[in-house]
Every structure is written in structure tokens, then in C-alpha cells.
N, C-alpha and C. Protein backbone atom coordinates (compact mmCIF):
# COMPACT_ATOMS: atom_id res chain seq x y z
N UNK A 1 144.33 298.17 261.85
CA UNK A 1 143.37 297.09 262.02
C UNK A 1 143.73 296.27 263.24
N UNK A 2 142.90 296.20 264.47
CA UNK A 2 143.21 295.46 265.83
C UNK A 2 142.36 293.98 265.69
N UNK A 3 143.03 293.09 266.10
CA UNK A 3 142.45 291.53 266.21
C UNK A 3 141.71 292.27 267.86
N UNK A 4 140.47 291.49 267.60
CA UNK A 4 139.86 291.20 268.47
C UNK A 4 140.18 289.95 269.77
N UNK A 5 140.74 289.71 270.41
CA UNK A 5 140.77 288.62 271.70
C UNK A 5 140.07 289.00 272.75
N UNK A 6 139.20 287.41 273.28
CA UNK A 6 137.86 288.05 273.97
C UNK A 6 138.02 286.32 274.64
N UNK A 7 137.72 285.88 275.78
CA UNK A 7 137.51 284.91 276.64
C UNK A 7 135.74 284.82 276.62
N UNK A 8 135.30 283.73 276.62
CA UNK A 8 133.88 283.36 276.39
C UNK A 8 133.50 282.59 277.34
N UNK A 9 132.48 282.17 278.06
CA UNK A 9 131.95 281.85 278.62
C UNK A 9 131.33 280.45 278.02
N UNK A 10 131.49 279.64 278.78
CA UNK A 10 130.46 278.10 277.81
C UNK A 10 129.15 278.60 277.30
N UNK A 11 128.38 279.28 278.09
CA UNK A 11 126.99 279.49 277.39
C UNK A 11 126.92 280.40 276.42
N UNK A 12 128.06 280.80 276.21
CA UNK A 12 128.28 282.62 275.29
C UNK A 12 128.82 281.21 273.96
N UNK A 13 129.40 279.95 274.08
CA UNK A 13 130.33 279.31 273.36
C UNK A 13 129.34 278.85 272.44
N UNK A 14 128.12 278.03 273.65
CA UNK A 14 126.98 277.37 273.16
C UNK A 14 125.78 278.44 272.51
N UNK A 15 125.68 279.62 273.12
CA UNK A 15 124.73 280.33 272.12
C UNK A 15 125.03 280.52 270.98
N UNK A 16 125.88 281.07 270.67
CA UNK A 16 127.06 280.98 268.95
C UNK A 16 126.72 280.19 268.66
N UNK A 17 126.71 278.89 268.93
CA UNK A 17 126.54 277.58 267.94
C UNK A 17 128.76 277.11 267.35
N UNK A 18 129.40 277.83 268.31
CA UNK A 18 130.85 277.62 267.85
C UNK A 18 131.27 275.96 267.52
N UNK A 19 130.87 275.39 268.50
CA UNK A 19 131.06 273.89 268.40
C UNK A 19 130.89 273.17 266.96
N UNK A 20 129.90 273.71 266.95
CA UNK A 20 129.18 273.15 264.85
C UNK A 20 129.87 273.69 264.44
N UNK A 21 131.00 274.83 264.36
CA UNK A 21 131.73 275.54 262.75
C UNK A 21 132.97 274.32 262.89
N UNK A 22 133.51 274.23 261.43
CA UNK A 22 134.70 273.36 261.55
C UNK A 22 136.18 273.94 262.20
N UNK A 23 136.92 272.69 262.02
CA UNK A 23 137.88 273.05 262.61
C UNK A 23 139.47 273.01 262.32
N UNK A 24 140.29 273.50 261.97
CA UNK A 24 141.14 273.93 261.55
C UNK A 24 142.56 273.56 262.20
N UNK A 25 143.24 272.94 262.03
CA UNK A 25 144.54 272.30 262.65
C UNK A 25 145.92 273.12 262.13
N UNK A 26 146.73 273.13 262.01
CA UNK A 26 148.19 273.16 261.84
C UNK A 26 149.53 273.24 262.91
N UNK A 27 150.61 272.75 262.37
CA UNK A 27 151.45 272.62 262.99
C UNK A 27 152.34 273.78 263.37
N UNK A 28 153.30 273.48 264.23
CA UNK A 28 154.41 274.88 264.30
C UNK A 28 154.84 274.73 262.87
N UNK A 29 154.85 276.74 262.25
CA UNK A 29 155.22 276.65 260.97
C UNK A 29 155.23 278.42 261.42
N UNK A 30 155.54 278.96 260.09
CA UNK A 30 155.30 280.50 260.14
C UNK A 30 155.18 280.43 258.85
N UNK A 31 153.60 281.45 258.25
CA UNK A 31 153.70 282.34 256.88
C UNK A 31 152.80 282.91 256.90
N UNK A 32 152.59 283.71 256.13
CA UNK A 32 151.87 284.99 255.42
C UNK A 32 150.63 284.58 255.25
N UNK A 33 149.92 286.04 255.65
CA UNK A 33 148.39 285.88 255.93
C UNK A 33 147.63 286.90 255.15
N UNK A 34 146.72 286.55 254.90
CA UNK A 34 145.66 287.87 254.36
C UNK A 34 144.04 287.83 254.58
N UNK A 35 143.38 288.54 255.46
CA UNK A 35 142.10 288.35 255.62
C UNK A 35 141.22 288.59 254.78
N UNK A 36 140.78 288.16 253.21
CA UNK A 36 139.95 288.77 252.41
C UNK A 36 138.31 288.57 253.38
N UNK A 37 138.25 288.27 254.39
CA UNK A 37 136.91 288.40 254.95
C UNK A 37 136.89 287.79 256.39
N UNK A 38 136.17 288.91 257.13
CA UNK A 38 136.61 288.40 258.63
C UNK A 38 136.40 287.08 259.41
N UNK A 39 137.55 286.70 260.13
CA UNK A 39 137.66 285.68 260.58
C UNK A 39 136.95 285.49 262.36
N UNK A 40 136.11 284.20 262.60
CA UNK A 40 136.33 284.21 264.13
C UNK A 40 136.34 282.67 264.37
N UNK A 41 137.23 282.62 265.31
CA UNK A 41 137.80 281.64 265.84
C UNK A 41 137.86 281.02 266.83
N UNK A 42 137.91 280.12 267.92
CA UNK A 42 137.81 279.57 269.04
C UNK A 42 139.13 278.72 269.38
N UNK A 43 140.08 279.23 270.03
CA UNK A 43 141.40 278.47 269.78
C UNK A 43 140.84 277.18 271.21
N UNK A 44 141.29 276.01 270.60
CA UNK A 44 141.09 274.40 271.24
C UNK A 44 142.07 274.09 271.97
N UNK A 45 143.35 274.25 271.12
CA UNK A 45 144.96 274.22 271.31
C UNK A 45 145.71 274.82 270.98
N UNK A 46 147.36 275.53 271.35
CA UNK A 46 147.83 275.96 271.03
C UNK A 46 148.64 276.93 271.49
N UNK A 47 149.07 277.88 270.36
CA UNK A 47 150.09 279.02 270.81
C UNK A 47 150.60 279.67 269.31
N UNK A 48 149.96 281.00 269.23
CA UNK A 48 150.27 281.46 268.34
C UNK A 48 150.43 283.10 268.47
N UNK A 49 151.44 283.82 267.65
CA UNK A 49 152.13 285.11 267.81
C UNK A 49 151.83 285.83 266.54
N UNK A 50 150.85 286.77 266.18
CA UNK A 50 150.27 286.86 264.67
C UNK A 50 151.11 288.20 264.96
N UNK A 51 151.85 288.53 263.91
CA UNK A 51 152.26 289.69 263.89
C UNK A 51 152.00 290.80 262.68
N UNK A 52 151.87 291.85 263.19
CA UNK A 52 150.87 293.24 262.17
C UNK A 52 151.88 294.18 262.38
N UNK A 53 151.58 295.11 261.42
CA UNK A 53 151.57 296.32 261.55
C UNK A 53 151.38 296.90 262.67
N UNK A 54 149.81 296.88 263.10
CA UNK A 54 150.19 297.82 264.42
C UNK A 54 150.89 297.15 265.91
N UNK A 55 151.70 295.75 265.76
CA UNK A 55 152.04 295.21 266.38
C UNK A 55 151.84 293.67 266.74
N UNK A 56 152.22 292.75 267.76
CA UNK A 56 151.91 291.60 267.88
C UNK A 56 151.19 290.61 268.51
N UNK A 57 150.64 290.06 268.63
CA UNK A 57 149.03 289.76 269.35
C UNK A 57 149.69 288.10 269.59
N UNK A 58 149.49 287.59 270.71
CA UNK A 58 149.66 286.42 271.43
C UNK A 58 148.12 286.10 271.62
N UNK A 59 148.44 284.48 271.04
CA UNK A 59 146.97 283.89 271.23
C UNK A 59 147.25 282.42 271.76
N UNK A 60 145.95 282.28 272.46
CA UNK A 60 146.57 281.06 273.06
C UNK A 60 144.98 280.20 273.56
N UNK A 61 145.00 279.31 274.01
CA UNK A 61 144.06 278.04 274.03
C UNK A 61 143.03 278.73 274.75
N UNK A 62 141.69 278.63 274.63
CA UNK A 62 140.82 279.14 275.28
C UNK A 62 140.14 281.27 274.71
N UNK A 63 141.27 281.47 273.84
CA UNK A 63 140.80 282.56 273.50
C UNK A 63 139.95 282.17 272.16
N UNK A 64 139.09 283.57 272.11
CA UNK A 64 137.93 283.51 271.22
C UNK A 64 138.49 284.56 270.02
N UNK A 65 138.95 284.80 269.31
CA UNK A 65 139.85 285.90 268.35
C UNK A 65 139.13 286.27 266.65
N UNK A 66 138.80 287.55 266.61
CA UNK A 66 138.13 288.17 265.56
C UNK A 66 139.08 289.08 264.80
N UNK A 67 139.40 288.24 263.77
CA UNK A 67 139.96 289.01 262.76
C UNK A 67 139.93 289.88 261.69
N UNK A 68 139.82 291.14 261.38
CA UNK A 68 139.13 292.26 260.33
C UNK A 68 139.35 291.23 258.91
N UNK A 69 138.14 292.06 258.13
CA UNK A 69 138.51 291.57 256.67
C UNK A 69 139.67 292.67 256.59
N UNK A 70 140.67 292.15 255.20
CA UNK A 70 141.78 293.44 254.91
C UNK A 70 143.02 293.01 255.49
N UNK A 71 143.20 292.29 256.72
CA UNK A 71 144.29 292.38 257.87
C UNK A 71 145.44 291.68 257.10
N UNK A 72 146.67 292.14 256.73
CA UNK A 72 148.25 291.16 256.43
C UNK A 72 148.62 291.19 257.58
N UNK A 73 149.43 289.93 257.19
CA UNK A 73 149.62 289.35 258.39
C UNK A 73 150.64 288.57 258.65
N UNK A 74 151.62 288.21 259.55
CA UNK A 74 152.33 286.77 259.76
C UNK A 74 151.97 285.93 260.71
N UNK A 75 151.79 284.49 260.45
CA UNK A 75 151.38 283.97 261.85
C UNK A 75 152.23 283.32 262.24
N UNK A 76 152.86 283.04 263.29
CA UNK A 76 153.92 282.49 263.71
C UNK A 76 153.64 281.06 264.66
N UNK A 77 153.25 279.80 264.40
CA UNK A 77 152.83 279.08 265.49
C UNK A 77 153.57 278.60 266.30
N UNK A 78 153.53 278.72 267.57
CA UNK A 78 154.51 278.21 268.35
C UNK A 78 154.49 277.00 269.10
N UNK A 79 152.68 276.65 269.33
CA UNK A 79 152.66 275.46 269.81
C UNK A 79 151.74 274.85 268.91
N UNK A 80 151.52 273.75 268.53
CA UNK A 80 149.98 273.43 267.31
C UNK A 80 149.23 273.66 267.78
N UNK A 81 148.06 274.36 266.89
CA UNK A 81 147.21 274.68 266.34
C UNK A 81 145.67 273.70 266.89
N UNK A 82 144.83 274.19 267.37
CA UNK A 82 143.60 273.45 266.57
C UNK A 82 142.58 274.15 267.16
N UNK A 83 141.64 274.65 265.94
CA UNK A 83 140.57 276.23 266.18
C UNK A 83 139.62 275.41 265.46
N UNK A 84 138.11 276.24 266.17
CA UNK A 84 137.40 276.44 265.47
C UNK A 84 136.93 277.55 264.47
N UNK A 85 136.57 277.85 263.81
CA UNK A 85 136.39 278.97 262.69
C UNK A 85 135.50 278.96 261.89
N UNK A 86 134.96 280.47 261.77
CA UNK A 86 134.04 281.35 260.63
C UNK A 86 134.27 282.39 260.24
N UNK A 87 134.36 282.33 258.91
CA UNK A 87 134.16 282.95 257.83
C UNK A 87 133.12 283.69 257.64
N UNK A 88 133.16 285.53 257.50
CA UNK A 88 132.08 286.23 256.89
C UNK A 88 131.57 287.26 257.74
């Protein structure tokens, strides 16, 4: 299962409607993840190292990141956190 990371464009940001989904904070921390339904996200701030199975994915401020339903996971934050996100 591959995370999606994808750079967006403001008008690609604003057609989505991303701005309206809520938004999601946390601090540097690390734990265990599980996607019961796919995730997409808009990272605001941050620095984070999600690590899988098929390896480890660096995410960072300005990326747009799609996560499979199904995916375990660790997330490792390295700098805080603050995303936007949807569910489904």
C-alpha cells in the first residue's frame, strides 16, 4: 500500500474545497496508525516520517498526502503537526 504525496496548486487547493475540511493538530510524539478508510490531507505545518511496510515516506508543509484505507502504520512527528483532512 503506497501513500500518495502530490504538491497542489492554490486553484487545485480552492477547487477541492480543502480549506472548509477541518483541521487536525498534534505535537512531536510517535504511535501507531491504522487507516480503516482513506485519508487526504493538506499538511499547514510540520514534519512528519510515517513509516510502512513498504518503507518510509517524509512529509512535510505544503504537501497534499492520500492515504489507502487498510494502511498500518507508525507516524513519527518530528516537527508539529497542523493538516487539513478527509475522511472517505
Amino acid at each position: 500500500m503506497e501513500i500518495k504525496i502530490e504538491k497542489l496548486s492554490e486553484s487545485e487547493i480552492t477547487a477541492r474545497g480543502i480549506k472548509s475540511w477541518p483541521i487536525w493538530t498534534k505535537e512531536v510524539s510517535e504511535f501507531d496508525w491504522y487507516y480503516d478508510s482513506q485519508e487526504q490531507c493538506l499538511f499547514l505545518e510540520g514534519k512528519v516520517i510515517v513509516k510502512t511496510n513498504q518503507g518510509d515516506y517524509e512529509i512535510n508543509k505544503g504537501d497534499f498526502v492520500t492515504f489507502p484505507q487498510g494502511l498500518e502504520c507508525i507516524w513519527k512527528v518530528v516537527e508539529p503537526v497542523k493538516k487539513h483532512y478527509k475522511f472517505g
